[in-house]
C-alpha atoms as a PDB file:
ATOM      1  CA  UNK A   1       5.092  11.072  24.926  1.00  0.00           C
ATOM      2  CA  UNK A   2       3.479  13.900  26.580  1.00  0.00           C
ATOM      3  CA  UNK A   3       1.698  16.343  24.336  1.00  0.00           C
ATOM      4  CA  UNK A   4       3.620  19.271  26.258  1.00  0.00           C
ATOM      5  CA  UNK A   5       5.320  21.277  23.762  1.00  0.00           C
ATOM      6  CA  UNK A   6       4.425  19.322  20.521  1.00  0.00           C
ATOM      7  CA  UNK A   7       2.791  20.944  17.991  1.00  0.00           C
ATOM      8  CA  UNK A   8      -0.384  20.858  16.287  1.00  0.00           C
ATOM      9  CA  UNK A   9      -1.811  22.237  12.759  1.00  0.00           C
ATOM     10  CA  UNK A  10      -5.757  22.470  12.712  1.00  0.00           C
ATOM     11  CA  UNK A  11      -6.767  23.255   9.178  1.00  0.00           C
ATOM     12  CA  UNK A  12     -10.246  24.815   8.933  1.00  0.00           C
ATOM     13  CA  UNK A  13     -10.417  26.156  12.290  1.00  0.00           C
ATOM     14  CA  UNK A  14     -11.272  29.690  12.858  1.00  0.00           C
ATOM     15  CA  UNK A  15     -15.132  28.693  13.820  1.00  0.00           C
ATOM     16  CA  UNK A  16     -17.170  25.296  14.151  1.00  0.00           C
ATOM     17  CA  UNK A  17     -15.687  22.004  15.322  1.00  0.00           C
ATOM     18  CA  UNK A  18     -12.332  23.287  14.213  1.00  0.00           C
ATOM     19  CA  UNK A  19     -12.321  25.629  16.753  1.00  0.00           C
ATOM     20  CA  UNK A  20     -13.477  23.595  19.358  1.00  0.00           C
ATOM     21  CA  UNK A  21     -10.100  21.103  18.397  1.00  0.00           C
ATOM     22  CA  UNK A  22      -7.564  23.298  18.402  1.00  0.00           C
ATOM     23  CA  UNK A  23      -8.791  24.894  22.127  1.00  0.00           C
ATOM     24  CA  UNK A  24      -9.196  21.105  23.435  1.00  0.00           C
ATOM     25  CA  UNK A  25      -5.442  20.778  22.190  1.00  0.00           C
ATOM     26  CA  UNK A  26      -3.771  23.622  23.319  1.00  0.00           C
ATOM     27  CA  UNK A  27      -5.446  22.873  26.621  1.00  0.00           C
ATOM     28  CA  UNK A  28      -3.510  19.562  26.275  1.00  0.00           C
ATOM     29  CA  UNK A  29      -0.583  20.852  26.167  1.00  0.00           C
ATOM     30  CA  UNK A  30      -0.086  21.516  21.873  1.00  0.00           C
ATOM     31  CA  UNK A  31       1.140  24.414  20.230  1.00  0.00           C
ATOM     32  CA  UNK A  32      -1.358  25.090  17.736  1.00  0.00           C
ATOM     33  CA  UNK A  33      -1.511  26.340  14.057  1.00  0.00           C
ATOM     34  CA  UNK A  34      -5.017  27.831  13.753  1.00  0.00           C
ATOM     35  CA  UNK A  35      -5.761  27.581   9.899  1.00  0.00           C
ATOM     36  CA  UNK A  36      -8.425  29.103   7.581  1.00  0.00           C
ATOM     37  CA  UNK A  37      -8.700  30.978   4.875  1.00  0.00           C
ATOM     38  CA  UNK A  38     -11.246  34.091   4.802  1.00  0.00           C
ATOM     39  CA  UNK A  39     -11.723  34.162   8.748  1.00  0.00           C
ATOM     40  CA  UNK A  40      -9.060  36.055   9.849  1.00  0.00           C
ATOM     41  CA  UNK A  41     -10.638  38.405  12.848  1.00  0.00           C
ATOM     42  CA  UNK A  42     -12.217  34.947  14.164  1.00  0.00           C
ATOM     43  CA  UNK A  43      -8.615  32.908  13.465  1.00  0.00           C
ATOM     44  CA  UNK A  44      -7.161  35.682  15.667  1.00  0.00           C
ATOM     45  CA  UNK A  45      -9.584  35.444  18.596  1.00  0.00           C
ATOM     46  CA  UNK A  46      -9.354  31.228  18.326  1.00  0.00           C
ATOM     47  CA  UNK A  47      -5.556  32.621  18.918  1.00  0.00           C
ATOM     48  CA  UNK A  48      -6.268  35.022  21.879  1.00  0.00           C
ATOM     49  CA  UNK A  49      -8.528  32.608  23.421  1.00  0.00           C
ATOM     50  CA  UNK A  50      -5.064  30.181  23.676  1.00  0.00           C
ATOM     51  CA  UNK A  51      -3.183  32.473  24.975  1.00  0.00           C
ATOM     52  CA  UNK A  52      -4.922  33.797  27.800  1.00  0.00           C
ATOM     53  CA  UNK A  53      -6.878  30.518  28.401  1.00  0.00           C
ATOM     54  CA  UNK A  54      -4.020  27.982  28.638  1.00  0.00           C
ATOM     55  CA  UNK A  55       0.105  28.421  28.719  1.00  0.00           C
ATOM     56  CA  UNK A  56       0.453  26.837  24.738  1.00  0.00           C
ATOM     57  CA  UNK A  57       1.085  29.118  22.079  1.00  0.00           C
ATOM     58  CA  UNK A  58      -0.645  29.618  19.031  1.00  0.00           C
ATOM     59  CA  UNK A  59      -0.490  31.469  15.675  1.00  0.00           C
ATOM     60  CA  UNK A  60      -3.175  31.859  12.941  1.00  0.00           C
ATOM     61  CA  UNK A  61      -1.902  30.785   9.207  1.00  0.00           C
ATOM     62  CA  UNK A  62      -4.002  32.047   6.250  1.00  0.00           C
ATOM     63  CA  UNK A  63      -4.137  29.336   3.223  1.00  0.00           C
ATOM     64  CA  UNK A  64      -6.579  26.852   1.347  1.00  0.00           C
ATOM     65  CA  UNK A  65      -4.035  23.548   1.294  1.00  0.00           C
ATOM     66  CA  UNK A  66      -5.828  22.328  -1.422  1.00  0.00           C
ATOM     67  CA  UNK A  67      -3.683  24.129  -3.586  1.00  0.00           C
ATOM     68  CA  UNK A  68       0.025  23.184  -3.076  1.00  0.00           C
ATOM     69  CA  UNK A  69       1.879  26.369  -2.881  1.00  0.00           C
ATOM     70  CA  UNK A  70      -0.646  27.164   0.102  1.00  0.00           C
ATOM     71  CA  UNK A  71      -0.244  24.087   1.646  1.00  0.00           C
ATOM     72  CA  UNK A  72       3.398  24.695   1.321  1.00  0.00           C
ATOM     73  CA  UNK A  73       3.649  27.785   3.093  1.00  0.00           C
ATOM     74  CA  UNK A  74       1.644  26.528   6.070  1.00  0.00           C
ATOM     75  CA  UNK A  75       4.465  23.967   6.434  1.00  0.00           C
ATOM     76  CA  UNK A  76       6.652  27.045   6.049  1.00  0.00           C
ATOM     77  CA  UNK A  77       5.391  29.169   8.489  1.00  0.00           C
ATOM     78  CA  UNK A  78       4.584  26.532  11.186  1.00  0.00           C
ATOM     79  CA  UNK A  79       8.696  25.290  11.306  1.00  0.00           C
ATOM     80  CA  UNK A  80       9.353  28.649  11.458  1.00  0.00           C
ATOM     81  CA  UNK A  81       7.474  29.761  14.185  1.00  0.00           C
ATOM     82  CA  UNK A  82       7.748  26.299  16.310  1.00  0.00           C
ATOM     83  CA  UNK A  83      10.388  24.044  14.798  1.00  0.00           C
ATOM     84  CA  UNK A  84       8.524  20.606  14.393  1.00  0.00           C
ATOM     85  CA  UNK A  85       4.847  18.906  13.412  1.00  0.00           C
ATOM     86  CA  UNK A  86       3.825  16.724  15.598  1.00  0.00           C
ATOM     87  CA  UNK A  87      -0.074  15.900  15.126  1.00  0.00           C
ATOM     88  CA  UNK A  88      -2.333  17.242  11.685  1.00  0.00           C
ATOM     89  CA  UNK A  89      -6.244  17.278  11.720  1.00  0.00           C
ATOM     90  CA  UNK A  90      -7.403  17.865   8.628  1.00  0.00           C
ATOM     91  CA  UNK A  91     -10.522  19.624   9.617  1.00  0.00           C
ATOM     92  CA  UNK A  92     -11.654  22.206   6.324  1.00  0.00           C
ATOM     93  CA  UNK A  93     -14.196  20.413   4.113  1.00  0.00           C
ATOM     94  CA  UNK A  94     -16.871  21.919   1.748  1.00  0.00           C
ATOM     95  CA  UNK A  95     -20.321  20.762   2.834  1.00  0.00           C
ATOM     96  CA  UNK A  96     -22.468  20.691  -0.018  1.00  0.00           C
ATOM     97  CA  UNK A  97     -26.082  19.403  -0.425  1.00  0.00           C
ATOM     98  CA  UNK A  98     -26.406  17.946  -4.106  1.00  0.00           C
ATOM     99  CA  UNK A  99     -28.143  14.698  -5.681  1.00  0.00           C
ATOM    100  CA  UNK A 100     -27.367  13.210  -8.525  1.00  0.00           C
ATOM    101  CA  UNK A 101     -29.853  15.721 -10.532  1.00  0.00           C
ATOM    102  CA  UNK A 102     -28.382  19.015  -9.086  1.00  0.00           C
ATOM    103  CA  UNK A 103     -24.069  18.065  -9.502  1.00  0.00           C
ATOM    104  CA  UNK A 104     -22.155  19.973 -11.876  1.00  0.00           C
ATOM    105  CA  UNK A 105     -18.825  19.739 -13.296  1.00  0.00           C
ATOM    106  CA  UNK A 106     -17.818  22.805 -11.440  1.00  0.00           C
ATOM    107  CA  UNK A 107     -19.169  21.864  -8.115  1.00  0.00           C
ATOM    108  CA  UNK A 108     -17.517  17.851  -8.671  1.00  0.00           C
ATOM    109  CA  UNK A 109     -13.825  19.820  -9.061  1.00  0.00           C
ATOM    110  CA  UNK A 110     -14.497  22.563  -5.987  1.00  0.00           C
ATOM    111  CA  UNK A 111     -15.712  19.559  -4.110  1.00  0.00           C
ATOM    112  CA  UNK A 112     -13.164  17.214  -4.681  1.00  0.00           C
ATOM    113  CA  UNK A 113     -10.325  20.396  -4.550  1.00  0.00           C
ATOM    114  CA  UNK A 114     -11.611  20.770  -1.392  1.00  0.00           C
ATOM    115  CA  UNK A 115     -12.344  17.489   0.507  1.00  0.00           C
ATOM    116  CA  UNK A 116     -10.388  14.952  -1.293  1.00  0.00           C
ATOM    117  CA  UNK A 117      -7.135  16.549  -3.091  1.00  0.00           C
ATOM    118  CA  UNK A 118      -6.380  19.212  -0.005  1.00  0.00           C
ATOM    119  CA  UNK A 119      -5.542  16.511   2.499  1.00  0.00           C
ATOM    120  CA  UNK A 120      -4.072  14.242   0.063  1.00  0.00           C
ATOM    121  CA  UNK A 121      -1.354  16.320  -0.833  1.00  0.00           C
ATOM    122  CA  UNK A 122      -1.135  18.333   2.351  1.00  0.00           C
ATOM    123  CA  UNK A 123      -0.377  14.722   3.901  1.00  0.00           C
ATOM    124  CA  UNK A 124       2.516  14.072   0.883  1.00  0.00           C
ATOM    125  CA  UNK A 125       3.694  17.043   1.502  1.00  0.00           C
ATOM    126  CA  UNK A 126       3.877  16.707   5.766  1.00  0.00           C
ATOM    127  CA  UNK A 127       5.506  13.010   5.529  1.00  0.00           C
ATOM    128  CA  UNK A 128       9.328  14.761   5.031  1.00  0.00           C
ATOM    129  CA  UNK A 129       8.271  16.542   8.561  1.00  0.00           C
ATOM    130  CA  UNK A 130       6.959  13.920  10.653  1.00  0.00           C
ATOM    131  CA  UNK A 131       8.382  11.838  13.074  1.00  0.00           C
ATOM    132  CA  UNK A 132       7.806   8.825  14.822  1.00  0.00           C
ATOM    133  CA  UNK A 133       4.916   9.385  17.165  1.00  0.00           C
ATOM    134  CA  UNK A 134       3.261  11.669  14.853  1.00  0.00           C
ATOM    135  CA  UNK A 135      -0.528  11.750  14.528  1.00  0.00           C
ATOM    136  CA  UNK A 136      -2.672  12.154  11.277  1.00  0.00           C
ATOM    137  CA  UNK A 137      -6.499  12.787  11.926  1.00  0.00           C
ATOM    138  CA  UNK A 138      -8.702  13.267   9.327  1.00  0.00           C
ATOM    139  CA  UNK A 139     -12.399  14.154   9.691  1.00  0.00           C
ATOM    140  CA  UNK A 140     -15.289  12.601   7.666  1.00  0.00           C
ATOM    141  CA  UNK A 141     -18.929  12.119   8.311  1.00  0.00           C
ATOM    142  CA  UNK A 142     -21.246   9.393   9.620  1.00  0.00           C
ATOM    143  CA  UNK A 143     -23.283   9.839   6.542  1.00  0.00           C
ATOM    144  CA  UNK A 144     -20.686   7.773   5.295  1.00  0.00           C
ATOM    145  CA  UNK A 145     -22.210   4.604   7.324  1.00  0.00           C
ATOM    146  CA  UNK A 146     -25.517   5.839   8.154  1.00  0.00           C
ATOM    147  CA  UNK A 147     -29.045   4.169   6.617  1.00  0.00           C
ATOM    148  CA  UNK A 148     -30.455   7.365   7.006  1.00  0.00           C
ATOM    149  CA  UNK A 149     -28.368   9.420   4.308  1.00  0.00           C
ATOM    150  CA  UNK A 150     -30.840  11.089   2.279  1.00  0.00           C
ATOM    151  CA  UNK A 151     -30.082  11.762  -1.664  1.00  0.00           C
ATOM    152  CA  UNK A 152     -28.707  15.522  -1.244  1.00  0.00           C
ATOM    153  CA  UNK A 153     -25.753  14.540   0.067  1.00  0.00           C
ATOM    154  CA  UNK A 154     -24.206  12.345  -3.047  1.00  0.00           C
ATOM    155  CA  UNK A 155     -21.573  14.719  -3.844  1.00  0.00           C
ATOM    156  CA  UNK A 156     -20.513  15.296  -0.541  1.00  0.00           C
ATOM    157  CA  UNK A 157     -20.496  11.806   0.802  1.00  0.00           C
ATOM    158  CA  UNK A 158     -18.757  10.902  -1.962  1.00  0.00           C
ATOM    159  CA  UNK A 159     -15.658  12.664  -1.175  1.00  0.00           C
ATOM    160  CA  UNK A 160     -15.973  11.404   2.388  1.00  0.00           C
ATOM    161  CA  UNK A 161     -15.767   7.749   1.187  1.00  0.00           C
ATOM    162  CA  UNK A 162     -12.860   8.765  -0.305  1.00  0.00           C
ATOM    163  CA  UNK A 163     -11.065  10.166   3.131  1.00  0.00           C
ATOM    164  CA  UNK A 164     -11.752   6.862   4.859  1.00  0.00           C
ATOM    165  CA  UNK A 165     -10.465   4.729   2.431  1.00  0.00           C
ATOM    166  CA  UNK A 166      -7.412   7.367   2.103  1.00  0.00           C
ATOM    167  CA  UNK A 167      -7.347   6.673   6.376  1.00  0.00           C
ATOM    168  CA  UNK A 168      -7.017   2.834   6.129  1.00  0.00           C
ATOM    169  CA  UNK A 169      -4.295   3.009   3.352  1.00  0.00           C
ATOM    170  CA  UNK A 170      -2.170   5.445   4.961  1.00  0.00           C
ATOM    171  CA  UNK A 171      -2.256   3.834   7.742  1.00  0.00           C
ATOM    172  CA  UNK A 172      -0.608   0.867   6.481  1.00  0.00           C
ATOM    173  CA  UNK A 173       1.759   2.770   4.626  1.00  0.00           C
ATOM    174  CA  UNK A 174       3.454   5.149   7.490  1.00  0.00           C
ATOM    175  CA  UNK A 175       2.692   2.965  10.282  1.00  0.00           C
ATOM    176  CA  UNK A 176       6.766   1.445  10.040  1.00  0.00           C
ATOM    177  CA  UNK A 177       7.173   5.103  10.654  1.00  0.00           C
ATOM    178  CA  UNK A 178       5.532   5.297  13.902  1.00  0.00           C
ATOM    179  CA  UNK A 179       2.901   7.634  12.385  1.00  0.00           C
ATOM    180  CA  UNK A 180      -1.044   6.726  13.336  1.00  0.00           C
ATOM    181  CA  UNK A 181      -3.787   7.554  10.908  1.00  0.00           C
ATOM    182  CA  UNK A 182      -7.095   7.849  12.184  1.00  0.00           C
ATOM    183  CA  UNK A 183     -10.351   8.992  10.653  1.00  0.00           C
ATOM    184  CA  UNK A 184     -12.923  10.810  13.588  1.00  0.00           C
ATOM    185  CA  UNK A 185     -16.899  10.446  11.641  1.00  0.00           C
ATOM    186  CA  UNK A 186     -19.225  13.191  13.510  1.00  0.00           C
ATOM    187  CA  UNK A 187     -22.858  13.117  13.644  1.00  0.00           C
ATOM    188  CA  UNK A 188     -24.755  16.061  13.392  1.00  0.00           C
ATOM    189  CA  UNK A 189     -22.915  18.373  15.195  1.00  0.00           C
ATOM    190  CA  UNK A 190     -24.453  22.037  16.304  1.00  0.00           C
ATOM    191  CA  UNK A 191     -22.491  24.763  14.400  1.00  0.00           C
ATOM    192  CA  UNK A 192     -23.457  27.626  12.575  1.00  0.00           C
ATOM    193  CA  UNK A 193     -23.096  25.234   9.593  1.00  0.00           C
ATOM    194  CA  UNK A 194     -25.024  22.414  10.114  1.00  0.00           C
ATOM    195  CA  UNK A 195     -27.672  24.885  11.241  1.00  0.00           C
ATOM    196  CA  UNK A 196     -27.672  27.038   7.621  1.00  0.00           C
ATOM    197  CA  UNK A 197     -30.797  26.082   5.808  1.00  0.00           C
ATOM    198  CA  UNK A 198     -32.840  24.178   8.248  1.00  0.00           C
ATOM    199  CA  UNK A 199     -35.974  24.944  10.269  1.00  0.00           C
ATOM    200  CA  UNK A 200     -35.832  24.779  14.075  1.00  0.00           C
ATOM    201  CA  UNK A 201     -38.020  21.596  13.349  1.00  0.00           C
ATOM    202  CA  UNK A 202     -35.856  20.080  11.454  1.00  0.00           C
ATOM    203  CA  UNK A 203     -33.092  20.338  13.862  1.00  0.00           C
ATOM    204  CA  UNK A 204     -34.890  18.769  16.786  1.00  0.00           C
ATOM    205  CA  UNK A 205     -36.586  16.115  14.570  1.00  0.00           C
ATOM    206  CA  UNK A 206     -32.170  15.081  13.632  1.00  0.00           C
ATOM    207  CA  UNK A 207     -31.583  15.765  17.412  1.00  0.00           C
ATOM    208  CA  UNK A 208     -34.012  13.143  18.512  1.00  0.00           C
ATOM    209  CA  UNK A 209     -32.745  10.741  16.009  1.00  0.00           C
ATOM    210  CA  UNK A 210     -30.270  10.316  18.415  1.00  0.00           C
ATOM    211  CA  UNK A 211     -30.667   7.656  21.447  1.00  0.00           C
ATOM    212  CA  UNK A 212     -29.064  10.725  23.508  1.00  0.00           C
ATOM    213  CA  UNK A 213     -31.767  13.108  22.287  1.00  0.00           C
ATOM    214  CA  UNK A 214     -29.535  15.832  21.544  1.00  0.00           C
ATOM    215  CA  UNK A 215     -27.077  16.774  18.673  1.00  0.00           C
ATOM    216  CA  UNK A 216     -23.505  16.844  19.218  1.00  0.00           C
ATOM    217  CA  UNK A 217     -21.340  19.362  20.245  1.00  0.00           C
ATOM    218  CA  UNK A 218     -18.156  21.353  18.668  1.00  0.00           C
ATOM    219  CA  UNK A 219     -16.013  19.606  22.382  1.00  0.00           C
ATOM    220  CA  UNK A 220     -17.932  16.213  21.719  1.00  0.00           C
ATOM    221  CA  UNK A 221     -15.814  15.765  18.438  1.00  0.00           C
ATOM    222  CA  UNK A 222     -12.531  17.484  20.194  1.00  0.00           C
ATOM    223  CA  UNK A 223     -12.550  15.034  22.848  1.00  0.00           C
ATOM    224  CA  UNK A 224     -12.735  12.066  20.680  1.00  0.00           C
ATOM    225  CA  UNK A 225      -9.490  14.053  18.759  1.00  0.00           C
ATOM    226  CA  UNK A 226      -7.996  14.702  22.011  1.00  0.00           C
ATOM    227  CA  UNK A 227      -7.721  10.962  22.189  1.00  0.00           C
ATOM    228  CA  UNK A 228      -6.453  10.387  19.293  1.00  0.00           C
ATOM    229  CA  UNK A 229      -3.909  12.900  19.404  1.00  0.00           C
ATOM    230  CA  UNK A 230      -2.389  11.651  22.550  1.00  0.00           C
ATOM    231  CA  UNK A 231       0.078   9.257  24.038  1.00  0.00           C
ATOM    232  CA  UNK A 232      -3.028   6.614  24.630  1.00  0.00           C
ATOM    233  CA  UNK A 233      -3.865   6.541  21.178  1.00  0.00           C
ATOM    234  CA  UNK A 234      -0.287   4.910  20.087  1.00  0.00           C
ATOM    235  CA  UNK A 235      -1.928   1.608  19.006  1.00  0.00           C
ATOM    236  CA  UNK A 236      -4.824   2.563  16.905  1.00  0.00           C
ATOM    237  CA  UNK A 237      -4.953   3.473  13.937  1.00  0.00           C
ATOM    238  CA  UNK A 238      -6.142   2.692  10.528  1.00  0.00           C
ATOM    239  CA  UNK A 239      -9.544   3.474  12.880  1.00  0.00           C
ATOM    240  CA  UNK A 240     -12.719   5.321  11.551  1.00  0.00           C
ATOM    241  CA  UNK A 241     -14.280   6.628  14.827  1.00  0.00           C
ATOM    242  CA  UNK A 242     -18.030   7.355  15.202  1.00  0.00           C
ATOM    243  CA  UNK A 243     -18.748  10.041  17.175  1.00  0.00           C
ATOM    244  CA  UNK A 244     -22.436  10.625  16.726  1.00  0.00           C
ATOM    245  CA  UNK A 245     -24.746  10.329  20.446  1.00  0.00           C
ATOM    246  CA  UNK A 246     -25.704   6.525  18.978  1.00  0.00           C
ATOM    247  CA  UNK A 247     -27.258   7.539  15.637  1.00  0.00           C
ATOM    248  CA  UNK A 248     -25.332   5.307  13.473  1.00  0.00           C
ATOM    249  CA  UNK A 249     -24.394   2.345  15.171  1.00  0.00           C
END
């Protein structure tokens, strides 16, 4: 199963580690559906960069797959502009910093819209499409496992949990299919993102945290979803991957 002329959808990923995934898999050989929602003049240079980079194709697909008509139409739009699905990372997520004290109703339902019920039914609605050799990746955190998670992120971890459990289920389910499921957990990861909010002291003192002394980068996590989207990867799955420079162990 070479990766030549399958085809990829990366939701989430105009900027950050999304980005970084669907470069690493065009570069493999994928055709890639660049996803995102408001990011349109970036989704179109994550495009450009493909094309003149590597000899894969790409296209950029507006839509927020937690709702369903959205979700549809990426579907849509990806068989019609490359004919199959062969690997989904399920990359957009909602990173929000809330204890117990601070969670609202509002910010429960745009979390869970966002992190939990988007690839859910994104996935129900790709299973008609996929075939055997067909690779689901989903993308969590290692908050979920690490001692160190502080109280701000209890929503947010929350509906991580929820993604790895969804990982290890599915991955019983479709596995007679010839369909892996495989969960990738990032440390602290240098994006624009991670960076909002936080002092330049507070990024080295998380960087240091490390064993490798440094935080990870956007390619770190691509590589380890490079793996999993490949040929080599045909016997895992039901696998939540740590990919954090030795922070959680």
């Amino acid at each position: 199963m070479s990766s030549s002329g399958r085809v990829a959808i990366v939701t989430g990923s105009s900027r950050g580690i999304g980005r970084s995934v669907a470069i690493r898999l065009a570069q493999d050989g994928y055709n890639v559906v660049i996803n995102y929602q408001s990011s349109a003049v970036k989704a179109q240079e994550v495009v450009d960069h493909i094309h003149s980079s590597t000899s894969s194709k790409a296209i950029a697909v507006k839509g927020d797959v937690g709702f369903l008509e959205e979700g549809q139409t990426l579907i849509d739009e990806t068989l019609k502009a490359f004919g199959r699905i062969d690997a989904v990372v399920f990359n957009a997520a909602w990173l929000v910093y809330e204890t117990i004290h601070q969670v609202t109703e509002d910010s429960y339902e745009k979390a869970f819209r966002t992190n939990v019920k988007a690839p859910m039914f994104f996935t129900k609605q790709l299973i008609p499409h996929l075939k055997s050799g067909a690779r689901l990746i989903y993308v969590s955190t290692t908050l979920t496992s690490a001692s160190t998670i502080g109280p701000q992120y209890y929503l947010y971890c929350a509906t991580k949990g929820a993604i790895e459990q969804m990982t290890r289920a599915l991955a019983k389910d479709l596995g007679s299919k010839g369909i892996t499921v495989n969960c990738i957990n990032p440390g602290p990861t240098d994006t624009d993102g991670f960076r909002t909010g936080k002092t330049e002291a507070q990024i080295n003192a998380i960087a240091g945290a490390s064993p490798l002394n440094r935080l990870g980068r956007p390619e770190d996590i691509a590589n380890a979803i490079s793996f999993l989207a490949s040929e080599g990867s045909g016997w895992v799955t039901g696998q939540i991957m740590r990919v954090n420079g030795g922070l959680a162990v």
